[in-house]
C-alpha atoms as a PDB file:
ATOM      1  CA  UNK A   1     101.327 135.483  88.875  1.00  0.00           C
ATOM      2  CA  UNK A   2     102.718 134.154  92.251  1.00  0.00           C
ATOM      3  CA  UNK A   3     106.311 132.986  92.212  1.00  0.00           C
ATOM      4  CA  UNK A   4     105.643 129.968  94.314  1.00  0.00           C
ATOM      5  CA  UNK A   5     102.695 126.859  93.851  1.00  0.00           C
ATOM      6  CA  UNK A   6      99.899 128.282  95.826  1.00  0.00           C
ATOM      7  CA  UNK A   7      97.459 125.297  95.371  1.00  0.00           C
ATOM      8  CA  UNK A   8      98.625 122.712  96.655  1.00  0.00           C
ATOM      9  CA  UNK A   9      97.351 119.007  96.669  1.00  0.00           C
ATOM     10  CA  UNK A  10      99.074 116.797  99.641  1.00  0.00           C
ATOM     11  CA  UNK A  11      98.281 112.599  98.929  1.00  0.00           C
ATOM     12  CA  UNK A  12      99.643 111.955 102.219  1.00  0.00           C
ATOM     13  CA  UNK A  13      99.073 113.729 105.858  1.00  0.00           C
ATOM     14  CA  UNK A  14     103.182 114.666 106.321  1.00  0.00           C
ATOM     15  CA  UNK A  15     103.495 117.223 103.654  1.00  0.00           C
ATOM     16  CA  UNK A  16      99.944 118.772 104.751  1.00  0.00           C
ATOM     17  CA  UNK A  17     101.565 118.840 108.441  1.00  0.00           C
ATOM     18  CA  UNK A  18     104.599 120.333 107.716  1.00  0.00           C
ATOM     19  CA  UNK A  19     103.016 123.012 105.216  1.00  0.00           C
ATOM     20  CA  UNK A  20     100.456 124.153 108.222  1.00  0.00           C
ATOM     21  CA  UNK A  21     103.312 124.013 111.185  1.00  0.00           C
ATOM     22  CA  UNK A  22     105.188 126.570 108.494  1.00  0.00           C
ATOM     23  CA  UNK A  23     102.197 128.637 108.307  1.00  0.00           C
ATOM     24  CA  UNK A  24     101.364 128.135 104.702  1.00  0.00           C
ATOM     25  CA  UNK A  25      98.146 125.679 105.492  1.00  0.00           C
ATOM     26  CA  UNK A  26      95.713 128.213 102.678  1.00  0.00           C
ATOM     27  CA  UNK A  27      98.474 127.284 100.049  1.00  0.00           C
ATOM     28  CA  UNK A  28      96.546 123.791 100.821  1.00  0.00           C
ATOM     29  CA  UNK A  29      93.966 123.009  98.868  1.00  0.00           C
ATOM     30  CA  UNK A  30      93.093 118.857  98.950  1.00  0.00           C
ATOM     31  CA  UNK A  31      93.926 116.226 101.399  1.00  0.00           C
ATOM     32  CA  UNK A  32      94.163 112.895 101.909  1.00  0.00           C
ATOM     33  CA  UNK A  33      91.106 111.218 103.330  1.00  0.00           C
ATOM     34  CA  UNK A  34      93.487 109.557 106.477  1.00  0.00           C
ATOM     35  CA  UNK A  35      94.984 113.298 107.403  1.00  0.00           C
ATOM     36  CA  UNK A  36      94.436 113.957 111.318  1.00  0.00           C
ATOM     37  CA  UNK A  37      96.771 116.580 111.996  1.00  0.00           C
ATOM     38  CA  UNK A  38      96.699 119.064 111.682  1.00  0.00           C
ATOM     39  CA  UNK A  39      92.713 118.874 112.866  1.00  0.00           C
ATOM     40  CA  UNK A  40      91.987 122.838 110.459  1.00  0.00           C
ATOM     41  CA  UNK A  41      93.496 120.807 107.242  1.00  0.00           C
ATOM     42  CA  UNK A  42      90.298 118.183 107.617  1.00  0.00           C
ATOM     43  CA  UNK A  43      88.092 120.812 106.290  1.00  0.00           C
ATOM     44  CA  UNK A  44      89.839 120.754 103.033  1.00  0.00           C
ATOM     45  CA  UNK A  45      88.461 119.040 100.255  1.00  0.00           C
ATOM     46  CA  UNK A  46      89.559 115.229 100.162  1.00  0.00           C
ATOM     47  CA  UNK A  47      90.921 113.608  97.466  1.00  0.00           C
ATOM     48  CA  UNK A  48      92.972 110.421  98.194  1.00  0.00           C
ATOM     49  CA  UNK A  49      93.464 107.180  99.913  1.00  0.00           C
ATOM     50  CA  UNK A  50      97.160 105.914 100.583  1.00  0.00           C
ATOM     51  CA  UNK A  51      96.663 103.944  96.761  1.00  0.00           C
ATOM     52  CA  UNK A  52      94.026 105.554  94.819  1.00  0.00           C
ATOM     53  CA  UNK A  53      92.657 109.302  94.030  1.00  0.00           C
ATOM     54  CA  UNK A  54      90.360 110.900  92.913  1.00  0.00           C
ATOM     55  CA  UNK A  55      91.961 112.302  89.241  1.00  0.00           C
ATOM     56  CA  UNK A  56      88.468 114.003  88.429  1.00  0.00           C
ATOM     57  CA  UNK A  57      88.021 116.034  92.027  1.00  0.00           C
ATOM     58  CA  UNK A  58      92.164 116.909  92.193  1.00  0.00           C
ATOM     59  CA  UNK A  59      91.774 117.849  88.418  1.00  0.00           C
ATOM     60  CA  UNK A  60      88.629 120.316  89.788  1.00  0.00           C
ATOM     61  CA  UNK A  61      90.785 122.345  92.304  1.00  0.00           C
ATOM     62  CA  UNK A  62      93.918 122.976  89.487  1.00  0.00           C
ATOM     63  CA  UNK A  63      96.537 122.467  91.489  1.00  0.00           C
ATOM     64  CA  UNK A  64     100.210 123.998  90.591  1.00  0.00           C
ATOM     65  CA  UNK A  65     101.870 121.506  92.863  1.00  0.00           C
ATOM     66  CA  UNK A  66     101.042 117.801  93.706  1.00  0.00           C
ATOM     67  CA  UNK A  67     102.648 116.106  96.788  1.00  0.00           C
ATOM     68  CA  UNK A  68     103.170 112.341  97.398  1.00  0.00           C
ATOM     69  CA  UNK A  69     105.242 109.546  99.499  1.00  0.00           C
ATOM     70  CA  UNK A  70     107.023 106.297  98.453  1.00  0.00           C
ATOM     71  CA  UNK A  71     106.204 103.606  96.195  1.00  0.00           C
ATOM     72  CA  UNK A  72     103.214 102.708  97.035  1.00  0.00           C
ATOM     73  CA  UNK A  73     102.027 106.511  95.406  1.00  0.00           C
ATOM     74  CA  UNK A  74     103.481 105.742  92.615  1.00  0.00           C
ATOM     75  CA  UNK A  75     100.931 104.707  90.142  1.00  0.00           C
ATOM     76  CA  UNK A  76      98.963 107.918  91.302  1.00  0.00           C
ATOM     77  CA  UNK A  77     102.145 110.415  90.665  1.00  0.00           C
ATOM     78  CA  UNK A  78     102.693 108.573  87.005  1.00  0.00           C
ATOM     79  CA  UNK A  79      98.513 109.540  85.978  1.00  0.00           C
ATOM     80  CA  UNK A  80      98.862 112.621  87.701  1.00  0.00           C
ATOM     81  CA  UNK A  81     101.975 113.476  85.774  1.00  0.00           C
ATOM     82  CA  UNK A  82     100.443 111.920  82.085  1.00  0.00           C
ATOM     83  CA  UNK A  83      97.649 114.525  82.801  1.00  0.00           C
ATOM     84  CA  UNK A  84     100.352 118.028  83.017  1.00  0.00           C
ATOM     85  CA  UNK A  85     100.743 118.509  86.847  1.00  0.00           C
ATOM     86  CA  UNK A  86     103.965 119.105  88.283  1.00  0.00           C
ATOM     87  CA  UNK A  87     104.292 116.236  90.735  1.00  0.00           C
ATOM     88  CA  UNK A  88     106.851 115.811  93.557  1.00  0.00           C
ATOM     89  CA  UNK A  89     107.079 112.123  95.517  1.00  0.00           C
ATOM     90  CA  UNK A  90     109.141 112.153  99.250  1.00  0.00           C
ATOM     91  CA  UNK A  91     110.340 108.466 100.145  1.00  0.00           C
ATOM     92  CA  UNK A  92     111.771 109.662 103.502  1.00  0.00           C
ATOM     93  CA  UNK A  93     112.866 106.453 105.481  1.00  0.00           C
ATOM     94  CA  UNK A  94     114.938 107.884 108.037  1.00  0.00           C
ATOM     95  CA  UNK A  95     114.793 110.601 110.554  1.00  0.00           C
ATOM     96  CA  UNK A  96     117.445 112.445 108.793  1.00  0.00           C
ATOM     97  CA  UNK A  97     115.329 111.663 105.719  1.00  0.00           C
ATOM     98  CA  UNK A  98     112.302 113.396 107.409  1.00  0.00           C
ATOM     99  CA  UNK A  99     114.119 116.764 108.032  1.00  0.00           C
ATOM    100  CA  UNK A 100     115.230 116.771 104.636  1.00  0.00           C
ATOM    101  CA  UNK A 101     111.484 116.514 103.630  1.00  0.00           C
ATOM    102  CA  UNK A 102     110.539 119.276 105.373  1.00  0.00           C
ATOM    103  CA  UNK A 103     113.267 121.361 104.536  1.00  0.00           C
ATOM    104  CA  UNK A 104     112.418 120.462 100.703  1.00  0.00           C
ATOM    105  CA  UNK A 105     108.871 121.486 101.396  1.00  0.00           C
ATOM    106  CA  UNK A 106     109.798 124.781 102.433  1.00  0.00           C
ATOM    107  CA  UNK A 107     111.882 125.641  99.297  1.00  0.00           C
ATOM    108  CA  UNK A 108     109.297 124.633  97.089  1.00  0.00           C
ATOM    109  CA  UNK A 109     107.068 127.329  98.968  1.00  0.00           C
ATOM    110  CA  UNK A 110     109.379 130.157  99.565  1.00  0.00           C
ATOM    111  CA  UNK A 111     110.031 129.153 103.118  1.00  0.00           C
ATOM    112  CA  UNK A 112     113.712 127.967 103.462  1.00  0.00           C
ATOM    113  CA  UNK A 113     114.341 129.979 106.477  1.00  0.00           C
ATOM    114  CA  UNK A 114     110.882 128.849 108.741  1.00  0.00           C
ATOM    115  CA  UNK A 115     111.668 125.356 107.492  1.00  0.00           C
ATOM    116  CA  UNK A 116     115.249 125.466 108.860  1.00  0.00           C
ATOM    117  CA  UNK A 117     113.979 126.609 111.705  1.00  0.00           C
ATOM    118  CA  UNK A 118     111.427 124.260 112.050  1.00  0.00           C
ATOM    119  CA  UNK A 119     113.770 121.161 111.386  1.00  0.00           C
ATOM    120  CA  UNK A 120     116.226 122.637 113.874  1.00  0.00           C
ATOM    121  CA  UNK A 121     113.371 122.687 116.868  1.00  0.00           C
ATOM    122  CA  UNK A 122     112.558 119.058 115.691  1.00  0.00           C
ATOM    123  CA  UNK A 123     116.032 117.883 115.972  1.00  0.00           C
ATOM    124  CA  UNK A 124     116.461 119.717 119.574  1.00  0.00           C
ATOM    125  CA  UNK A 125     113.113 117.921 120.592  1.00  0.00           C
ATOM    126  CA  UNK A 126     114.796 114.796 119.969  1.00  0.00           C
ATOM    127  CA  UNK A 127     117.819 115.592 121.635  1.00  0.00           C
ATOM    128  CA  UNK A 128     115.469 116.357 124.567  1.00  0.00           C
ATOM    129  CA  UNK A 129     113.834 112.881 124.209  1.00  0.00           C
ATOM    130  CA  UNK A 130     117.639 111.393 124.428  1.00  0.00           C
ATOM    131  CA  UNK A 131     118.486 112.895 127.703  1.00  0.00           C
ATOM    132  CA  UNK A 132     115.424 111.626 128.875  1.00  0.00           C
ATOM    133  CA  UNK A 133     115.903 107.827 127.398  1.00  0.00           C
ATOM    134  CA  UNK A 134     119.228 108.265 129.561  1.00  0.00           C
ATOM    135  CA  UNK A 135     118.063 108.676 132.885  1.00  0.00           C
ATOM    136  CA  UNK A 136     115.830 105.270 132.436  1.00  0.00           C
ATOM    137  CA  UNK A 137     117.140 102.827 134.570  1.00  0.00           C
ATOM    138  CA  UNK A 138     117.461  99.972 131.676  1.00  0.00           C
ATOM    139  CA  UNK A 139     116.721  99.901 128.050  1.00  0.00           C
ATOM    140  CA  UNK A 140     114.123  97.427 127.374  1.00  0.00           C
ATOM    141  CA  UNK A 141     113.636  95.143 124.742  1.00  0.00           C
ATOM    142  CA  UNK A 142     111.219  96.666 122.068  1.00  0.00           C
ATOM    143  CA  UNK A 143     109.109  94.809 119.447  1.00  0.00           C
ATOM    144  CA  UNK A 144     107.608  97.251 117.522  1.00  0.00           C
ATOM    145  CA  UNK A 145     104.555  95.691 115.328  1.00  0.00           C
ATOM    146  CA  UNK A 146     103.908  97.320 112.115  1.00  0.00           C
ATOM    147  CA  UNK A 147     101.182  94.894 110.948  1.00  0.00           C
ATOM    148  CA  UNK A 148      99.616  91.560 112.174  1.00  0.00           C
ATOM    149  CA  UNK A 149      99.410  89.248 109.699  1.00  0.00           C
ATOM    150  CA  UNK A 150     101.826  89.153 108.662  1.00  0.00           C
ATOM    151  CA  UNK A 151     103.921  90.393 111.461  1.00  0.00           C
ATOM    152  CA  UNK A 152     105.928  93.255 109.996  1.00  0.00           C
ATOM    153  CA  UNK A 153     108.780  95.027 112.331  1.00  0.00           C
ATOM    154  CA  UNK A 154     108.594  98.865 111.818  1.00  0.00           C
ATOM    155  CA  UNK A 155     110.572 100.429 109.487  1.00  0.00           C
ATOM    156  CA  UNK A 156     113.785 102.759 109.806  1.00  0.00           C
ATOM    157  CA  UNK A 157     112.652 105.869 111.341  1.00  0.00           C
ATOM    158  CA  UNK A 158     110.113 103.756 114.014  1.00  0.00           C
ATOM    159  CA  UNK A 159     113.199 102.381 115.437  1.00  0.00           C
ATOM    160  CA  UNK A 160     115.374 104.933 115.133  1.00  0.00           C
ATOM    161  CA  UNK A 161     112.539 106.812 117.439  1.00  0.00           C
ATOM    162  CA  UNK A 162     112.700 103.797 119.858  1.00  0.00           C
ATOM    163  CA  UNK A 163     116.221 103.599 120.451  1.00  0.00           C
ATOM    164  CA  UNK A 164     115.844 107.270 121.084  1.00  0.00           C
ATOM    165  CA  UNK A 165     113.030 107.025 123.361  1.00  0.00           C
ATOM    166  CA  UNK A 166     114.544 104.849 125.754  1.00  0.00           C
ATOM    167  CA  UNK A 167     114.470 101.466 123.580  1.00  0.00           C
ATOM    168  CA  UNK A 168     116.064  98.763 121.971  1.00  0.00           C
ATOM    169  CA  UNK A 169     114.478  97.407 119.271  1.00  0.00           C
ATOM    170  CA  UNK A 170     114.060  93.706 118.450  1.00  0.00           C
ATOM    171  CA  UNK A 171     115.119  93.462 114.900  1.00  0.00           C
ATOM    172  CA  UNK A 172     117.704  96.203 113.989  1.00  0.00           C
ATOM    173  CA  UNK A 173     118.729  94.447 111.277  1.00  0.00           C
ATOM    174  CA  UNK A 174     115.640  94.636 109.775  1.00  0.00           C
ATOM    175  CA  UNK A 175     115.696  98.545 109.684  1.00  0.00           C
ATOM    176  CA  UNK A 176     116.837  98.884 106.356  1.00  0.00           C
ATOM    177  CA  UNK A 177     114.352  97.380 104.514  1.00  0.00           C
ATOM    178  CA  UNK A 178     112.078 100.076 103.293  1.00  0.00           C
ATOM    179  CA  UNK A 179     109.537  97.357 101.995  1.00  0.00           C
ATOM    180  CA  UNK A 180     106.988  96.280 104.505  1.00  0.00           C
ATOM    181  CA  UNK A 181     108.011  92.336 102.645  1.00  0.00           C
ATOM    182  CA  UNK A 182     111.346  92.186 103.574  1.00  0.00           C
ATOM    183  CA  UNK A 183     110.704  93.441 107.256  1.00  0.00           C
ATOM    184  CA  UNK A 184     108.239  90.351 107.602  1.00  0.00           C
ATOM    185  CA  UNK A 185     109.418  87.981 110.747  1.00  0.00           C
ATOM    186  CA  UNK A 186     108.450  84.893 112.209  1.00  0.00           C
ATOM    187  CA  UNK A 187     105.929  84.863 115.696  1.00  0.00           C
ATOM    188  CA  UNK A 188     108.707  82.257 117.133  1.00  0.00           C
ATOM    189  CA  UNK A 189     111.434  84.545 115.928  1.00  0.00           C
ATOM    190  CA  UNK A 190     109.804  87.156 118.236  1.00  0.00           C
ATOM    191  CA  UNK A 191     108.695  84.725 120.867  1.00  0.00           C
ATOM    192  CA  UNK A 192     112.187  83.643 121.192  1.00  0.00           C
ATOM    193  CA  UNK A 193     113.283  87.092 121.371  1.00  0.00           C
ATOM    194  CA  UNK A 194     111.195  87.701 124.544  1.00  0.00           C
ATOM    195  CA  UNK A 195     110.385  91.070 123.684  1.00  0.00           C
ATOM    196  CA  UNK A 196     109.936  93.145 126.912  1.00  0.00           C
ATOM    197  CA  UNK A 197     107.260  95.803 125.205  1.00  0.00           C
ATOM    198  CA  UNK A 198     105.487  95.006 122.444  1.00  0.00           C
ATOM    199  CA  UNK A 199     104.331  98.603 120.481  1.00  0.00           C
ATOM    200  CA  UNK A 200     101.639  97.912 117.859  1.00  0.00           C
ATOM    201  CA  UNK A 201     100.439 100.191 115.138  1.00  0.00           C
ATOM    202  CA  UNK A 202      98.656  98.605 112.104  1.00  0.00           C
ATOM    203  CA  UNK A 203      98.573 101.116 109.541  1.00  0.00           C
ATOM    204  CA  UNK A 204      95.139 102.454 109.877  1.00  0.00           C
ATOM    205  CA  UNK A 205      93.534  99.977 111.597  1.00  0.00           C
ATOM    206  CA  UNK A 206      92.898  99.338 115.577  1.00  0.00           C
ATOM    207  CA  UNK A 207      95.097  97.505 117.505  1.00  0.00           C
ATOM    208  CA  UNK A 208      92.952  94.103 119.214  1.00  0.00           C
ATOM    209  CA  UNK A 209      95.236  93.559 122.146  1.00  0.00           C
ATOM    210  CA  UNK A 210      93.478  90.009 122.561  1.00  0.00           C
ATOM    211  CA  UNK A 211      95.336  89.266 119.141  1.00  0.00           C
ATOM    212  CA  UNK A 212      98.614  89.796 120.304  1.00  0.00           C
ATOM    213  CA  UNK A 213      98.081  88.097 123.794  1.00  0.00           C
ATOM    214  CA  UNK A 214      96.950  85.115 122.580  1.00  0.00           C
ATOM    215  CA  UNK A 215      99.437  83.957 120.126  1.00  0.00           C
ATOM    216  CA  UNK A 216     100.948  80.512 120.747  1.00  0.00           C
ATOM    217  CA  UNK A 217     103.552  80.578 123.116  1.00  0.00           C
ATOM    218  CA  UNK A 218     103.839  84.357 123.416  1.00  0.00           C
ATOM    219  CA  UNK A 219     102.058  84.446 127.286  1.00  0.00           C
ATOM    220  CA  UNK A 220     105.367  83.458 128.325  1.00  0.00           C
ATOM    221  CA  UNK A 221     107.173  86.419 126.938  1.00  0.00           C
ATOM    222  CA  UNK A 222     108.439  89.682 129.253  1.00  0.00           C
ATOM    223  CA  UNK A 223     105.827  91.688 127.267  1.00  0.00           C
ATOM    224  CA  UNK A 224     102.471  89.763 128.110  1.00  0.00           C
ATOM    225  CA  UNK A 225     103.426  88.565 131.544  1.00  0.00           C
ATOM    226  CA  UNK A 226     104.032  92.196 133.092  1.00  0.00           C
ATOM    227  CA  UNK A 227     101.454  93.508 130.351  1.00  0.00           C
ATOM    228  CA  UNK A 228     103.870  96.025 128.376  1.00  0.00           C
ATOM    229  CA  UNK A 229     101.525  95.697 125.030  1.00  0.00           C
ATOM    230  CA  UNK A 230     100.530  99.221 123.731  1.00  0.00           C
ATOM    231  CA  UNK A 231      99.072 101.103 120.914  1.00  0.00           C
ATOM    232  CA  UNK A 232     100.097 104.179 119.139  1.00  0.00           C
ATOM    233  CA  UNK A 233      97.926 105.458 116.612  1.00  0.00           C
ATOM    234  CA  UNK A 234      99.495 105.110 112.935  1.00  0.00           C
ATOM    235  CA  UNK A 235      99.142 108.744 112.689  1.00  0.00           C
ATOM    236  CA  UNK A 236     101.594 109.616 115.117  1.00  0.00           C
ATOM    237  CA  UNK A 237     104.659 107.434 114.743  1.00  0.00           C
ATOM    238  CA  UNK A 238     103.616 105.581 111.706  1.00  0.00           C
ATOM    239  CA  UNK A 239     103.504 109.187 109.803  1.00  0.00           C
ATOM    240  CA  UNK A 240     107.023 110.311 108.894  1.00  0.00           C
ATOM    241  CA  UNK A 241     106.576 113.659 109.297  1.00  0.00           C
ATOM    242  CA  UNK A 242     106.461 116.047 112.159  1.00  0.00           C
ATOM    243  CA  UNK A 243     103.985 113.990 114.164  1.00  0.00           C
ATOM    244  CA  UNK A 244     106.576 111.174 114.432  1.00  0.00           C
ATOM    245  CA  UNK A 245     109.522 113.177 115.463  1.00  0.00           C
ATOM    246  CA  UNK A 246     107.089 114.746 118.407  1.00  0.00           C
ATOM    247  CA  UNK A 247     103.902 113.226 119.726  1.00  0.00           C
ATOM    248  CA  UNK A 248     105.334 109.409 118.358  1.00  0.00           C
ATOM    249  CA  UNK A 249     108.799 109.839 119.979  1.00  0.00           C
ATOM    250  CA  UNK A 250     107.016 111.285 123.291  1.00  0.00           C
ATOM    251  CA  UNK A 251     104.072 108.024 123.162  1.00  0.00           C
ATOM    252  CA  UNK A 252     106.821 105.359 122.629  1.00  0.00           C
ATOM    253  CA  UNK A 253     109.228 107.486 125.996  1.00  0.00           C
ATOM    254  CA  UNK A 254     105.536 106.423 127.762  1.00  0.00           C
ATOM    255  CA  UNK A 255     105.900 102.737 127.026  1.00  0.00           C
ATOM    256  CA  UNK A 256     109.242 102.381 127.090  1.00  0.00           C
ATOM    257  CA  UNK A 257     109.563 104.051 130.754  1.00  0.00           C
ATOM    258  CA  UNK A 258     106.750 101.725 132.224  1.00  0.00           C
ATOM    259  CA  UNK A 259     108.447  99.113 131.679  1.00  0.00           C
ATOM    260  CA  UNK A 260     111.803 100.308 132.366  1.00  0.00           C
ATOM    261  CA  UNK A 261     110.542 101.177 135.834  1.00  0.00           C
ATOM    262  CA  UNK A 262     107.977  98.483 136.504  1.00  0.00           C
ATOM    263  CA  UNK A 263     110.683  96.066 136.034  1.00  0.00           C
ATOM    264  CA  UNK A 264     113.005  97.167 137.871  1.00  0.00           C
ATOM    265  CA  UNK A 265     110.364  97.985 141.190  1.00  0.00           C
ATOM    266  CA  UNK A 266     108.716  94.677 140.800  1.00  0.00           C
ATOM    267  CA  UNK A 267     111.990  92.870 140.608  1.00  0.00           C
ATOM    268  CA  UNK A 268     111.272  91.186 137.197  1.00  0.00           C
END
């Protein structure tokens, strides 16, 4: 009898992340189909999408723990829960919400103290990323572009990561929305805004730069006329879990500082 789960089944790529970065990646035993990172975890059986499973396969590797994000999991978690399996959802939003996530992921595997630890190096990182973001010589404006049609800002901990980075993002006001609907804005609204990067990410898909470039009206924003559009990979920043907080934070410091610099050498 072990005194913690010990096969466990992660829906999204976070939990699997943080579980592997605390050294407890054999307690894993499915995946989601989307997980990247870390690359070991892909040879793990997979067993979800971001809004459907596979009940029959996760029922096959009888797990003791089940672990799931946000609403959008939620029909999943309520089947998976009908059927006897202990089920835990995250909704992390935030960056403090994040750290609290992987701190919860440790106590459910005996790990408090390596996820402490592990939260604390995060939160140093970031610091790190804020010194950096200070010695830019301006903070651009930042449109960060969730999806394209329609256009969806990014949520909370996206632009808490680009006002850390060196940033400032478009909509702040929109931050608080944690449904994609509500963070839905207008391409004048943008256009108007004359964003000075644009940052897209669509969920799972590849960014088509042409897309964004030809939009009516936006060639005569900041963004398209000193070509400051980029792409970061939804895994990295879109992913709130350690990949955000690290390789997303240190992508969007790239974009930001391009233009911070290029703007201010080319006298724009």
């Amino acid at each position: 009898m072990t005194k913690y789960p010990s096969r466990i089944v992660c829906l999204t790529e976070e939990t699997t992340e943080t579980l592997y970065l605390l050294g407890e990646g054999d307690r894993v035993v499915g995946i989601s189909g989307y997980t990247v990172r870390p690359p070991e975890a892909r040879s793990k059986p997979k067993v979800s999408a971001f809004i459907n499973a596979r009940f029959e396969k996760i029922e096959a590797l009888k797990p003791d723990l089940i672990l799931a994000f946000s609403d959008l999991q939620a029909d999943i978690a309520a089947e998976l829960i009908r059927r006897g399996y202990p089920v835990v959802t995250f909704n992390q939003r935030t960056i403090e919400e994040i750290l609290r996530m992987i701190r919860t992921v440790g106590a459910l595997v005996g790990r408090q103290a390596g996820a402490e630890a592990l939260s604390d190096t995060l939160e140093r990182g970031l610091d790190t990323m804020r010194e950096r973001a200070a010695r830019l010589p301006r903070r651009p404006r930042v449109f960060f572009e969730e999806w394209d049609d329609p256009l969806i800002s990014g949520i909370c901990w996206v632009d808490e990561l680009v006002e850390i980075a060196g940033g400032q993002p478009l909509f702040p006001h929109l931050r608080s929305a944690s449904l994609a609907k509500d963070r839905i804005v207008r391409p004048d609204e943008v256009r108007a805004a004359d964003p000075e990067v644009i940052v897209a990410s669509w969920c799972g898909k590849a960014m088509k730069k042409r897309t964004i470039v030809e939009r009516p009206g936006w060639d005569a924003t900041s963004a398209i006329r000193n070509d400051h559009v980029y792409e970061i990979k939804s895994t990295y920043i879109l992913q709130p879990g350690p990949a955000s907080l690290t390789e997303g934070v240190a992508r969007l410091h790239e974009c930001i500082a391009k233009a911070a610099h290029g703007q201010e050498a080319g006298g724009r």
